[in-house]
Protein backbone atom coordinates (compact mmCIF):
# COMPACT_ATOMS: atom_id res chain seq x y z
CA UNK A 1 -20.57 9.12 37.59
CA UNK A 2 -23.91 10.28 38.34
CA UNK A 3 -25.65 13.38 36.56
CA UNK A 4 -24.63 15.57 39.71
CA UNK A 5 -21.03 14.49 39.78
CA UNK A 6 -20.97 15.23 36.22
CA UNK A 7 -22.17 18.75 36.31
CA UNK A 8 -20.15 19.39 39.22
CA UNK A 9 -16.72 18.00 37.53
CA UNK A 10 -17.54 20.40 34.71
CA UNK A 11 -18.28 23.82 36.88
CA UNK A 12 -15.03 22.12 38.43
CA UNK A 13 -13.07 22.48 35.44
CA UNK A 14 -14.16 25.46 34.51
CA UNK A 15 -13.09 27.04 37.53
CA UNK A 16 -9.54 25.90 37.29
CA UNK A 17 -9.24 27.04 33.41
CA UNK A 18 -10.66 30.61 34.78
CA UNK A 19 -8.50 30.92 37.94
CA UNK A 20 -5.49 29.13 35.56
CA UNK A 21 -6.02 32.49 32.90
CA UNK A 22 -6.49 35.10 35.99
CA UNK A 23 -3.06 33.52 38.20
CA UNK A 24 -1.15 33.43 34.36
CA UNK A 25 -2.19 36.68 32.99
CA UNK A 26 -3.12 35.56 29.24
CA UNK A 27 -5.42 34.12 27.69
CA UNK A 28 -5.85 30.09 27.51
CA UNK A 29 -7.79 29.44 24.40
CA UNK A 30 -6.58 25.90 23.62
CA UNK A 31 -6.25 24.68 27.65
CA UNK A 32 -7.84 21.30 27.89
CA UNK A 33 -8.03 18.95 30.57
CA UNK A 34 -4.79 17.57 29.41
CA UNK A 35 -3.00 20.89 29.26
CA UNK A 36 0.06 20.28 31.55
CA UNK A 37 0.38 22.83 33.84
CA UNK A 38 4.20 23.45 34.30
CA UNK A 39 5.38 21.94 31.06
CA UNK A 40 2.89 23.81 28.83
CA UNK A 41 1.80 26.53 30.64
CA UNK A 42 4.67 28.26 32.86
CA UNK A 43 3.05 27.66 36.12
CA UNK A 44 5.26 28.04 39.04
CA UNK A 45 5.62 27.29 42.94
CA UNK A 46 4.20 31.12 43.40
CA UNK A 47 1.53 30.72 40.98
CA UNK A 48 0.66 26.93 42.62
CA UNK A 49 -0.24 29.01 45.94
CA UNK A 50 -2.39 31.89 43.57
CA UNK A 51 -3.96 29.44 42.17
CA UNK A 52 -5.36 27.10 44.87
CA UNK A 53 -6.24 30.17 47.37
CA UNK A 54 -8.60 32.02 44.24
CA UNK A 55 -9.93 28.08 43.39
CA UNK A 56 -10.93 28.41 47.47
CA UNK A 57 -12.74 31.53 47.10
CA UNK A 58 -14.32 30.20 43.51
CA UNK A 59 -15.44 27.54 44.78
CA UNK A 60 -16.09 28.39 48.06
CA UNK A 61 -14.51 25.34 49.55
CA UNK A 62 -11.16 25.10 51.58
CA UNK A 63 -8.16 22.15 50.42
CA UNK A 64 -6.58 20.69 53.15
CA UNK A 65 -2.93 21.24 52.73
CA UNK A 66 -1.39 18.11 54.11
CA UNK A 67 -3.74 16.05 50.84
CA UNK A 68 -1.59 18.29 48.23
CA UNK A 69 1.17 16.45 46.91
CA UNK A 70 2.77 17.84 43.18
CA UNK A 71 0.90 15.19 40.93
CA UNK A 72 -2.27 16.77 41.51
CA UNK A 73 -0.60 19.70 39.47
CA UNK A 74 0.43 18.13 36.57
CA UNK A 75 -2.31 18.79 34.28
CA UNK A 76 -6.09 20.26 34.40
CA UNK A 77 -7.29 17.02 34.84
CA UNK A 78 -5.26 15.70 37.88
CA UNK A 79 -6.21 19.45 39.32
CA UNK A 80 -9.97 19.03 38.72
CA UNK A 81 -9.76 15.51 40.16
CA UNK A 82 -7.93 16.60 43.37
CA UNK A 83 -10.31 19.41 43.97
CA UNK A 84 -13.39 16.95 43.20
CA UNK A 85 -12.22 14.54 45.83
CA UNK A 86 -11.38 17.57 48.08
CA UNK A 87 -14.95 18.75 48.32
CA UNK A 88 -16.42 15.02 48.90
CA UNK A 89 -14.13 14.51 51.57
């Protein structure tokens, strides 16, 4: 990964532990990129949709719906990596 990619995969991931704590209502102090979203950290079908429209307006990007599939939910990391892919696309 270059220096770029790097530094946007971070502002990435720090997006989707910000919107994760806004769409959950608490706090997420130990959320890591291996936090699993649904297992560990209650997120539901309603709070999938939250989260990906308030990632859009973070980010300022737009997901293309028909790329989604339910792996890229399972965990901060499969998130970040659907959303970095997303915005080279």
């Amino acid at each position: 990964m270059t220096d770029t990619t790097t530094a946007s995969r971070e502002r990435i991931v720090s997006a989707v532990k910000s919107v994760l704590a806004q769409v959950l209502d608490y706090e997420l102090p130990e959320l890591t990129e291996d936090s699993r979203l649904f297992d560990e950290l209650g997120l539901d079908s309603t709070g999938v949709f939250e989260l990906l429209m308030q990632l859009e307006e973070e980010l300022a990007t737009e997901f293309d719906s028909d790329n989604l599939e339910m792996s890229h939910f399972e965990s901060v990391r499969t998130l970040a990596d659907f959303v970095v892919a997303e915005q080279q696309a």
